[in-house]
Protein backbone atom coordinates (compact mmCIF):
# COMPACT_ATOMS: atom_id res chain seq x y z
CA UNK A 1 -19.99 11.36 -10.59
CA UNK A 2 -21.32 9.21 -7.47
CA UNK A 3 -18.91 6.12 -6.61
CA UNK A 4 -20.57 2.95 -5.94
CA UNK A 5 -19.19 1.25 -2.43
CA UNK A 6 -19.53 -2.23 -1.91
CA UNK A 7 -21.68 -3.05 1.31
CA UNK A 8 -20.00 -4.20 4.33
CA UNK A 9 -22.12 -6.68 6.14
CA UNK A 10 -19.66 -8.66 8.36
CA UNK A 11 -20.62 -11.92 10.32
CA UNK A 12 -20.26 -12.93 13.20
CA UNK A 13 -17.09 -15.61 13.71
CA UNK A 14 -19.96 -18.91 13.64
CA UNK A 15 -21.77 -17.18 10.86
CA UNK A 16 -18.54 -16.65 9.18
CA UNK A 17 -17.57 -20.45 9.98
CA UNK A 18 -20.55 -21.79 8.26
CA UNK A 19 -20.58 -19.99 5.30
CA UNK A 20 -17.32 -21.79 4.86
CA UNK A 21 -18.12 -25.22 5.16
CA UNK A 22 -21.26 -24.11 2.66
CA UNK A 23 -20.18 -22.39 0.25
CA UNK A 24 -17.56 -22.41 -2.47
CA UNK A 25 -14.47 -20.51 -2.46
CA UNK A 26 -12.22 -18.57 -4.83
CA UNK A 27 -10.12 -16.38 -4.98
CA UNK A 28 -9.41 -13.11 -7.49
CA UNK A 29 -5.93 -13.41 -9.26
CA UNK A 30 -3.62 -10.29 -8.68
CA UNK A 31 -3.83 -9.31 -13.09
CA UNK A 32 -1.49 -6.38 -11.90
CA UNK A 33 0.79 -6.50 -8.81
CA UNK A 34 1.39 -3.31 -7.01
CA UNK A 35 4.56 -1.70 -7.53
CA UNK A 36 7.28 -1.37 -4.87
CA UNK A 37 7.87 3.01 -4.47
CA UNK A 38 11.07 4.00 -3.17
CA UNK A 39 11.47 7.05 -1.36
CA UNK A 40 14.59 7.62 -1.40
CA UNK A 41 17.10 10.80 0.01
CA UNK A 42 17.87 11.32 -3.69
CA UNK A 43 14.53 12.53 -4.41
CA UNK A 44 14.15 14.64 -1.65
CA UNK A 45 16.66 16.89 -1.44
CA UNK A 46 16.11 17.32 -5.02
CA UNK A 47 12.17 18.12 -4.16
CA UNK A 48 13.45 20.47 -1.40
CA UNK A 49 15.89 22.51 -3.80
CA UNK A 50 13.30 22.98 -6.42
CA UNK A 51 10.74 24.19 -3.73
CA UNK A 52 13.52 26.68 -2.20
CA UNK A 53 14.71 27.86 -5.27
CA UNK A 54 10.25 28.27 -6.80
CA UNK A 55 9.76 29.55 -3.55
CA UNK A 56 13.10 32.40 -3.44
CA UNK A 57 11.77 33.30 -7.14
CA UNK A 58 7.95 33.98 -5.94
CA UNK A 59 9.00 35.96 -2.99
CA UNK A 60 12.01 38.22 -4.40
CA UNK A 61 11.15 42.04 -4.15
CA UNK A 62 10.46 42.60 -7.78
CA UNK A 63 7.84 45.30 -8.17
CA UNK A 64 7.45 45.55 -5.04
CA UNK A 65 6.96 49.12 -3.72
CA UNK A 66 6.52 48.85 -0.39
CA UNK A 67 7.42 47.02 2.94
CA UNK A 68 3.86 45.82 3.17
CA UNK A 69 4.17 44.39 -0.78
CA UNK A 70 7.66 43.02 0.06
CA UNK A 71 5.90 41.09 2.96
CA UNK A 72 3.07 40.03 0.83
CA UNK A 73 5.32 38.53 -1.82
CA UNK A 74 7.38 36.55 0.94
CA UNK A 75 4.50 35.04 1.97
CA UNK A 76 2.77 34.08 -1.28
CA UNK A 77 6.41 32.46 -1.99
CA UNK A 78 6.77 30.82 0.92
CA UNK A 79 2.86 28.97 0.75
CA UNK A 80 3.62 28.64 -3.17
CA UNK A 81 6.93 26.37 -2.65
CA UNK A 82 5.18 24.44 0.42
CA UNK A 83 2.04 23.68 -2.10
CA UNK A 84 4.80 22.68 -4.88
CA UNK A 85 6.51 20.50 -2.61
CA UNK A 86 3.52 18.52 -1.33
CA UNK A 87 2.70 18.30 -4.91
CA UNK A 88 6.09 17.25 -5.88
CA UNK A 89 6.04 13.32 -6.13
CA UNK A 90 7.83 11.61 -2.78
CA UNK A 91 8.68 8.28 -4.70
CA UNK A 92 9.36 6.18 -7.87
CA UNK A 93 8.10 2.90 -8.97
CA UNK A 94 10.49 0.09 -8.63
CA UNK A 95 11.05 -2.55 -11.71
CA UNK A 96 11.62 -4.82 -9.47
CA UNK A 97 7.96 -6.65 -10.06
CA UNK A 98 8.12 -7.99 -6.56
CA UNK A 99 4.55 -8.03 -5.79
CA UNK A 100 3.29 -8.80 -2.02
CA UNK A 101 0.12 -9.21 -2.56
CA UNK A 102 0.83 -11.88 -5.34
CA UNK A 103 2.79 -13.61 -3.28
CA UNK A 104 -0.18 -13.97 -0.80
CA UNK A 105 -3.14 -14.45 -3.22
CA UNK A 106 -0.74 -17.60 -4.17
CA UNK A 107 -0.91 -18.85 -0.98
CA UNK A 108 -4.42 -18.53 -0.25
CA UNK A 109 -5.07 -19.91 -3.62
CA UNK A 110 -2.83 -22.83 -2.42
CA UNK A 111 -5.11 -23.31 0.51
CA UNK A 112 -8.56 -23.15 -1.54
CA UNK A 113 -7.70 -25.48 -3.78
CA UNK A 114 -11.01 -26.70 -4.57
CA UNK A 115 -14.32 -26.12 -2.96
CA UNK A 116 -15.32 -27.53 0.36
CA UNK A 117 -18.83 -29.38 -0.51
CA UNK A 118 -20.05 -25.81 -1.87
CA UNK A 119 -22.79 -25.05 -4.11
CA UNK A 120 -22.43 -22.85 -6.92
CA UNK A 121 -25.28 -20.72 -6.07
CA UNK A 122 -23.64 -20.10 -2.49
CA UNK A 123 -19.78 -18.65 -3.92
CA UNK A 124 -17.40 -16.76 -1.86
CA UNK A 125 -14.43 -14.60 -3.22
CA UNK A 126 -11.24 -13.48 -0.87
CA UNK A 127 -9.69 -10.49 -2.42
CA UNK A 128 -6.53 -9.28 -1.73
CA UNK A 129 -5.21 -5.43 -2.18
CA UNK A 130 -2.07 -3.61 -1.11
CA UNK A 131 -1.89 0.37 -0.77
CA UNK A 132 1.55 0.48 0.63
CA UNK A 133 4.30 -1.27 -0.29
CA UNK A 134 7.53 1.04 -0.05
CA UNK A 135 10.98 1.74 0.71
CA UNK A 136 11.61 4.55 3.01
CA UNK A 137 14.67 6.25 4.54
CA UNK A 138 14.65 6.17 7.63
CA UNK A 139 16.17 9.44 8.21
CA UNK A 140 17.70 11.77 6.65
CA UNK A 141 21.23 12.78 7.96
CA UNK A 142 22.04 10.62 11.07
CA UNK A 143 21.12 6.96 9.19
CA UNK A 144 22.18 5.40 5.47
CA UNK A 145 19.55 2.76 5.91
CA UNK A 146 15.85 1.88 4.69
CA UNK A 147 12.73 0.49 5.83
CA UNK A 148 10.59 -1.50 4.33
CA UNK A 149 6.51 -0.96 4.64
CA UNK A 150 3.57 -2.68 3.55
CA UNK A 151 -0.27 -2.36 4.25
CA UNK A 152 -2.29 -5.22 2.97
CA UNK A 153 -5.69 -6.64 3.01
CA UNK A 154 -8.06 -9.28 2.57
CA UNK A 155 -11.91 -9.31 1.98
CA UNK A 156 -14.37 -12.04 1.94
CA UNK A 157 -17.05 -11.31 -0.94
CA UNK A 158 -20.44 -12.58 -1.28
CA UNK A 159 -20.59 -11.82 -5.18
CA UNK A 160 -23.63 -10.29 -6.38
CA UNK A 161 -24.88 -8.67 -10.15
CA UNK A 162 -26.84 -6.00 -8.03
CA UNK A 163 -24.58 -5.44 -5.34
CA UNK A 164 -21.50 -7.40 -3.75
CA UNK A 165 -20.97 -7.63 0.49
CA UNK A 166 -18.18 -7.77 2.51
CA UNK A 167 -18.43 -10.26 5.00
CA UNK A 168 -14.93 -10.17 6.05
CA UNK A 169 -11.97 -8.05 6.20
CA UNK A 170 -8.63 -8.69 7.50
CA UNK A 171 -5.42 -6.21 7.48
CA UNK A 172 -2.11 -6.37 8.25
CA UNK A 173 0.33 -3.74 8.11
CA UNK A 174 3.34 -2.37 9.62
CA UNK A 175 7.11 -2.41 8.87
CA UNK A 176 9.93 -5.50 8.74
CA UNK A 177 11.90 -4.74 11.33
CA UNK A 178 15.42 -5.48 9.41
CA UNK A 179 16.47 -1.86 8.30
CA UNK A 180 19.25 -1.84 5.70
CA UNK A 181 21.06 0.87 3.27
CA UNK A 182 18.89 0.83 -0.27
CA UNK A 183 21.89 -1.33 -2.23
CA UNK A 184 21.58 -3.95 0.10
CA UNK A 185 18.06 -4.21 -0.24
CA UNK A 186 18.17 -4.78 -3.95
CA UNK A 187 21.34 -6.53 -3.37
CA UNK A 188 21.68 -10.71 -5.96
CA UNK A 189 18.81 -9.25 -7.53
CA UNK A 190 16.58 -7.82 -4.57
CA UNK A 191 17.53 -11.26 -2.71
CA UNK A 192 15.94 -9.05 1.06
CA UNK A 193 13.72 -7.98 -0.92
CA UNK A 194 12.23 -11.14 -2.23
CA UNK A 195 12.70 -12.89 1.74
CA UNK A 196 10.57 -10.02 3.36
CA UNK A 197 8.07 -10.26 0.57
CA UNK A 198 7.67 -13.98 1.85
CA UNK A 199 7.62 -13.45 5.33
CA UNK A 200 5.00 -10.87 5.07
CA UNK A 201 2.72 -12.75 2.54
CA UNK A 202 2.97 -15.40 5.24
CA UNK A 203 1.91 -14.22 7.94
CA UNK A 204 -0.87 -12.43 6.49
CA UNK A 205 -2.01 -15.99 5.01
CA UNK A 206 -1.93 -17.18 8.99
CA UNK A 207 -4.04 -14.12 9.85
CA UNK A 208 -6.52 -14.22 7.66
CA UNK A 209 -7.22 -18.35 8.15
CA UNK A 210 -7.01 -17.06 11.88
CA UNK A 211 -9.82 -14.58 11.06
CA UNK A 212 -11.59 -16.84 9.14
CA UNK A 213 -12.12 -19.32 12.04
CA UNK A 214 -10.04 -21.94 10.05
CA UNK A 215 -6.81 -22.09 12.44
């Protein structure tokens, strides 16, 4: 089954500039927000004990005859509990329905309010994505606390029935640098939480209008 990519067919910063002052833009409401994953210690050391204990059963010396067959099975158990723990899952979704990218396809919706002199036959689309928006420890024995991640992004379509373009892209990624045990993140109702979410939807907002000539 082929996959059909949209075309990336980026301008140059005046090109970019002028299809903004031209043309009208919108941009796609968030219909499902991402949800926050937390990787937490809890999940895996229990990963790592099923994988030992898979692993231990694959590679015990049942039926095994010889050295070269007791070998063989250690092997096969050891790859067969390092498959089953990269298959194992390293997180689980958060109800917490705090949503980054929402928060900063509101404020670029705040900003493009209405169009700027456009022409419907001329429309622009910014859509925003996140692929990583997770709680991490930060290590395992010598630190309680947890890091927060995100990866977001921001495109600038030309819509299109045949095919769409991307004119623009913008990412920003990286981690908050306050670092905090996992109950204090969700702490009054993921209060930290809610604050980084903010301050990271914000500054994206002033990169992208910085990327889009418009700041």
């Amino acid at each position: 089954m082929r996959t059909t990519r949209t075309p990336i067919a980026e301008l140059t910063p005046d090109e970019l500039k002028t299809r903004l002052q031209h043309g009208s833009v919108s941009v796609r409401p968030i219909t499902t927000p991402v949800k926050l994953v937390e990787r937490t210690k809890g999940q895996a050391v229990g990963n790592f004990l099923l994988a030992s204990v898979v692993s231990s059963a694959a590679s015990s010396g049942a039926g095994a005859r010889t050295v070269g067959e007791m070998q063989a099975n250690t092997q096969i158990g050891q790859t067969f509990g390092q498959e089953l723990n990269r298959a194992l899952p390293t997180g689980v979704e958060s109800e917490s329905e705090i949503g980054v990218e929402a928060r900063l396809a509101k404020r670029l919706s705040e900003r493009f309010t209405s169009a700027p002199d456009g022409t419907p036959d001329n429309p622009i689309e910014l859509v925003v994505s996140a692929s990583r928006w997770e709680l991490g420890y930060e290590s395992f024995l010598a630190s309680s606390d947890y890091t927060l991640s995100y990866a977001l992004g921001v495109a600038m379509v030309e819509p299109s029935q045949e095919a769409p373009k991307i004119l623009r892209r913008v990412f920003c990624q990286g981690q908050v640098p306050e670092k905090m045990p996992l109950d204090a993140w969700k702490a009054d109702e993921h209060a930290a939480l809610r604050k980084a979410a903010d301050e990271i939807a914000e500054q994206c907002f002033r990169k992208t209008l910085s990327a889009l000539g418009m700041e």
